[in-house]
C-alpha atoms as a PDB file:
ATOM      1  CA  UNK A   1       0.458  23.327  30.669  1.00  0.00           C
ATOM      2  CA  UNK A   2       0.772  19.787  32.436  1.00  0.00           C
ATOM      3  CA  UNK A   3      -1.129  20.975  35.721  1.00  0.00           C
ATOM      4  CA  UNK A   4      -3.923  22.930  33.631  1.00  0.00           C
ATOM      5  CA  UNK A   5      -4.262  18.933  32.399  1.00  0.00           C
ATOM      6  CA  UNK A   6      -3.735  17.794  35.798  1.00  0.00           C
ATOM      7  CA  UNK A   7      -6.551  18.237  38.543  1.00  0.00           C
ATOM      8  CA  UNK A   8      -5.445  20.024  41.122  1.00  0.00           C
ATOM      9  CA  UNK A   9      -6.581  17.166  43.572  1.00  0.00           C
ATOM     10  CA  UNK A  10      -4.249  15.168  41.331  1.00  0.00           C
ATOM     11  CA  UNK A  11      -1.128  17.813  41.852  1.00  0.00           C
ATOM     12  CA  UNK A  12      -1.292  17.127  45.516  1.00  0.00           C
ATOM     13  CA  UNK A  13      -1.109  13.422  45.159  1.00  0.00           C
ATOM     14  CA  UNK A  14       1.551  13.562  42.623  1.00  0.00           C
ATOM     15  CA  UNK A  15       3.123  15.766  45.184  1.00  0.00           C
ATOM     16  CA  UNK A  16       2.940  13.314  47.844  1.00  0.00           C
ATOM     17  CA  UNK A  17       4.062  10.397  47.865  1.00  0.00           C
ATOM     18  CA  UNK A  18       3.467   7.570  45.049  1.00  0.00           C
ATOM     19  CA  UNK A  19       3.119   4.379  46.900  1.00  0.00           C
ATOM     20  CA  UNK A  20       0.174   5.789  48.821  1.00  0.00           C
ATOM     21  CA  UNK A  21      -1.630   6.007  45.113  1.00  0.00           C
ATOM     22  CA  UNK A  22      -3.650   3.306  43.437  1.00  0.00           C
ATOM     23  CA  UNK A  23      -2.772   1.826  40.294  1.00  0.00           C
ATOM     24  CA  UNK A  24      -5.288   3.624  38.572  1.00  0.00           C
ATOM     25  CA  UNK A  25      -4.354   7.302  40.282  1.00  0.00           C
ATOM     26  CA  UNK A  26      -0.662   6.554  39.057  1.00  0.00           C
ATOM     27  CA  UNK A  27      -2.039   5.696  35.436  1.00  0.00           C
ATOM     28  CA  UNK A  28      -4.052   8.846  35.324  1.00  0.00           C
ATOM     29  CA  UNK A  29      -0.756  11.080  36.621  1.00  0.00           C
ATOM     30  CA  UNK A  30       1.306   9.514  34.528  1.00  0.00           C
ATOM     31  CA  UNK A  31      -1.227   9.849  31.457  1.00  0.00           C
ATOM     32  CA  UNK A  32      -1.176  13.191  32.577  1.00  0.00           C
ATOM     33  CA  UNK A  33       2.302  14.117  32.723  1.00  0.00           C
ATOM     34  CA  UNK A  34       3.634  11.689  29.410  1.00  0.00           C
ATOM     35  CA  UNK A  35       0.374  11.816  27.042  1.00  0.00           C
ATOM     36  CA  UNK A  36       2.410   9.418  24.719  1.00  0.00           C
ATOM     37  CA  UNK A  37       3.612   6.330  25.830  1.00  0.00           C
ATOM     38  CA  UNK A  38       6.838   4.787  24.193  1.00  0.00           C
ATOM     39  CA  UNK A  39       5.380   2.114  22.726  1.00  0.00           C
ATOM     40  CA  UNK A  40       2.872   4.871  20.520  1.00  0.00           C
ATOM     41  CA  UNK A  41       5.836   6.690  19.978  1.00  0.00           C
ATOM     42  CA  UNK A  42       7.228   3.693  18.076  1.00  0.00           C
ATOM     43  CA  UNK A  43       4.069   2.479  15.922  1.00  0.00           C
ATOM     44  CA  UNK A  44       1.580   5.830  15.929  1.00  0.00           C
ATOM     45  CA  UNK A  45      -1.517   4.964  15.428  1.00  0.00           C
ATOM     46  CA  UNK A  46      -3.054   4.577  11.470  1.00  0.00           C
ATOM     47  CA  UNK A  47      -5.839   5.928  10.332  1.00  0.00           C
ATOM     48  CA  UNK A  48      -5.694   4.085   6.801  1.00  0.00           C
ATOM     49  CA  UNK A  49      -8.458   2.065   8.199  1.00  0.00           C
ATOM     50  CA  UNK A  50     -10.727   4.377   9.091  1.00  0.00           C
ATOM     51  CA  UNK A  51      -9.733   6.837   6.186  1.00  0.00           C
ATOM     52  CA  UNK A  52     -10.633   3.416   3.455  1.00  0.00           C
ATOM     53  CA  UNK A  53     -13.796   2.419   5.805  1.00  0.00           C
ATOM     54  CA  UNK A  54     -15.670   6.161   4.963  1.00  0.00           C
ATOM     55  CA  UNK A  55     -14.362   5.808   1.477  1.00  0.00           C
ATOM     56  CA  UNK A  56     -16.533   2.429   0.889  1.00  0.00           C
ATOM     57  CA  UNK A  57     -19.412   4.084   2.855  1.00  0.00           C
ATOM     58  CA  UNK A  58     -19.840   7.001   0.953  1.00  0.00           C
ATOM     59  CA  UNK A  59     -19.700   4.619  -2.130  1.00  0.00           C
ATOM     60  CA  UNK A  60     -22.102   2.375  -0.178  1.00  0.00           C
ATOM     61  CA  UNK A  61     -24.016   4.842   0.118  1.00  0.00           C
ATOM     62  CA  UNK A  62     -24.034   6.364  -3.326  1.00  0.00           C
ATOM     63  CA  UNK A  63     -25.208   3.510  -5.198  1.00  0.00           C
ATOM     64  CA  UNK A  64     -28.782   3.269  -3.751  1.00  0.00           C
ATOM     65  CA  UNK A  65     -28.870   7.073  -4.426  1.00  0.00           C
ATOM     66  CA  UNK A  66     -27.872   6.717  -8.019  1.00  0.00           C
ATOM     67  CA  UNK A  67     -30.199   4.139  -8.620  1.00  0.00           C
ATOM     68  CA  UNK A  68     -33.494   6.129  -6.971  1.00  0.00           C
ATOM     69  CA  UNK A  69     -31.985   9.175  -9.168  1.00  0.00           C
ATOM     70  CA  UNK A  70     -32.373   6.619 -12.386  1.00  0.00           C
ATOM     71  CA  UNK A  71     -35.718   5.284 -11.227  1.00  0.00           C
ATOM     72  CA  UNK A  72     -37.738   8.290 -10.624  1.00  0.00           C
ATOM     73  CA  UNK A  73     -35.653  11.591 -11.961  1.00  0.00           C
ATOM     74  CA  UNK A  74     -34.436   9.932 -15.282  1.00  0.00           C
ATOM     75  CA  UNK A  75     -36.393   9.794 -18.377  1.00  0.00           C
ATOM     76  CA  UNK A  76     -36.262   5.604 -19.924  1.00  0.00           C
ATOM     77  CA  UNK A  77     -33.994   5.135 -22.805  1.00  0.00           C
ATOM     78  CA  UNK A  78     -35.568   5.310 -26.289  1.00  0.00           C
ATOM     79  CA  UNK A  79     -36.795   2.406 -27.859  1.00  0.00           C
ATOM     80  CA  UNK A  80     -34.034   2.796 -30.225  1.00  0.00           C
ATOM     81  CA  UNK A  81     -31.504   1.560 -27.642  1.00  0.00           C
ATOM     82  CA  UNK A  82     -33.109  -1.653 -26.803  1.00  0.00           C
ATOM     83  CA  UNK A  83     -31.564  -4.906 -28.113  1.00  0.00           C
ATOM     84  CA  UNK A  84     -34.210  -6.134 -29.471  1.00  0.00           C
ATOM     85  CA  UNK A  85     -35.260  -3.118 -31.761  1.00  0.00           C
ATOM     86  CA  UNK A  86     -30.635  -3.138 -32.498  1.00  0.00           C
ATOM     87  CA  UNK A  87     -31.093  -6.578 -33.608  1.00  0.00           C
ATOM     88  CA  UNK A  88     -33.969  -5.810 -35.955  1.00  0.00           C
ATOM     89  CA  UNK A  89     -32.054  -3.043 -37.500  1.00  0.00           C
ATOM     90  CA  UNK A  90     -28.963  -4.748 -37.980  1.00  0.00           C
ATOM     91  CA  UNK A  91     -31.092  -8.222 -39.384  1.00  0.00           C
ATOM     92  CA  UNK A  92     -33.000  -5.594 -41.836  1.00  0.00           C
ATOM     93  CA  UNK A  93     -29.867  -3.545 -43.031  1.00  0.00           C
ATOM     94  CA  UNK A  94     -27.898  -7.789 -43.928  1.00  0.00           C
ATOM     95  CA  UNK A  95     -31.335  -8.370 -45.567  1.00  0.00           C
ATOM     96  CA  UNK A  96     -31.121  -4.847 -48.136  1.00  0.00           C
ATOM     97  CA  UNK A  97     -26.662  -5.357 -47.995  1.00  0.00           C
ATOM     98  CA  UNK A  98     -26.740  -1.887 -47.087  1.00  0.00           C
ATOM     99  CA  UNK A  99     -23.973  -2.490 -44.241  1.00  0.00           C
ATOM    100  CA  UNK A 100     -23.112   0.944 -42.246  1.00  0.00           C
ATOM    101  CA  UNK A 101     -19.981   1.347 -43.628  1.00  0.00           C
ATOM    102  CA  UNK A 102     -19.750   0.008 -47.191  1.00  0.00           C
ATOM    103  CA  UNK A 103     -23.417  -0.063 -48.358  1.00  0.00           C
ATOM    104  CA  UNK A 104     -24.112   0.389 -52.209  1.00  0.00           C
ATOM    105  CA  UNK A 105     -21.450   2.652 -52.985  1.00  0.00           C
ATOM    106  CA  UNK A 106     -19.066  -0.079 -52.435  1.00  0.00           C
ATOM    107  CA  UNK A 107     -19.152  -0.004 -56.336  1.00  0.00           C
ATOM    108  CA  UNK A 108     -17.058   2.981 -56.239  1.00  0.00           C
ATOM    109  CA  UNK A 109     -13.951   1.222 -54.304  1.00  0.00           C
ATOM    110  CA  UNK A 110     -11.490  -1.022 -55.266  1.00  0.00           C
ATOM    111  CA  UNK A 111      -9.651  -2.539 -52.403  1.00  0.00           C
ATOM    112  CA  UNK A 112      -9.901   0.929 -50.323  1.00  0.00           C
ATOM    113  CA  UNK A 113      -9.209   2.994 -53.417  1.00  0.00           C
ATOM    114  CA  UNK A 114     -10.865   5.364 -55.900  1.00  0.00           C
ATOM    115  CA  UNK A 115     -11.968   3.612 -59.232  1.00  0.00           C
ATOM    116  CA  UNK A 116     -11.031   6.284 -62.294  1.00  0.00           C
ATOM    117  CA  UNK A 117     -13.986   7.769 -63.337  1.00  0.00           C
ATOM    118  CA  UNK A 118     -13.189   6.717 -67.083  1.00  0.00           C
ATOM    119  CA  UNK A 119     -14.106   3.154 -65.714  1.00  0.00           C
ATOM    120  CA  UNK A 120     -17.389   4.027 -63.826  1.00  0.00           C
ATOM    121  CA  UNK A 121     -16.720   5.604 -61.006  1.00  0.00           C
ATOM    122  CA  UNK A 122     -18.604   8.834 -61.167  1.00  0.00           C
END
């Protein structure tokens, strides 16, 4: 498997002797020979980095898509959803004291419980 890796120019110079070789020739063989180094066997190489990098660029990415979705696939919210129009309902329904949740049957509770009929509740 090593000399399929190996040229086979390389195979005769690793044959041969090693002083005759550059530095470069004996940092190829050896490369060839030992593909891990003991310093990479120690601390291997992480790929949290690049794994969290193309996590925010995807997201990077999404947001301008999202917002071109909203701007020209979307229908616009009703009127009823705007703040202003909210705040106009909820300054009309103080002005009649017909509050969402109590309202004018409030006359029909007594500190959260049923009045007897006998005494106007029904």
């Amino acid at each position: 498997m090593v000399e399929a890796v190996v040229s086979t120019q390389s195979t005769g110079k690793a044959k041969g002797d090693w002083k005759e070789l550059t530095d470069e020739d004996r940092i190829r063989l050896y490369r060839a020979y030992f593909p891990v180094t003991f310093a990479e066997m120690k601390y291997p190489p992480s790929y949290g980095f690049q794994v969290m990098g193309k996590v925010l660029l995807i997201i990077s990415l999404a947001f301008p898509l999202l917002w071109l979705v909203k701007r020209f696939v979307l229908n616009p919210a009703p009127y009823q959803m705007h703040p202003d129009y909210m705040r106009m309902i909820d300054d009309r329904m103080d002005a009649l004291h017909n509050y969402p949740v109590y309202g004018p049957q409030m006359k029909y509770y007594d500190e959260g419980n049923l009045k007897p009929r006998e005494e106007g509740g029904y």
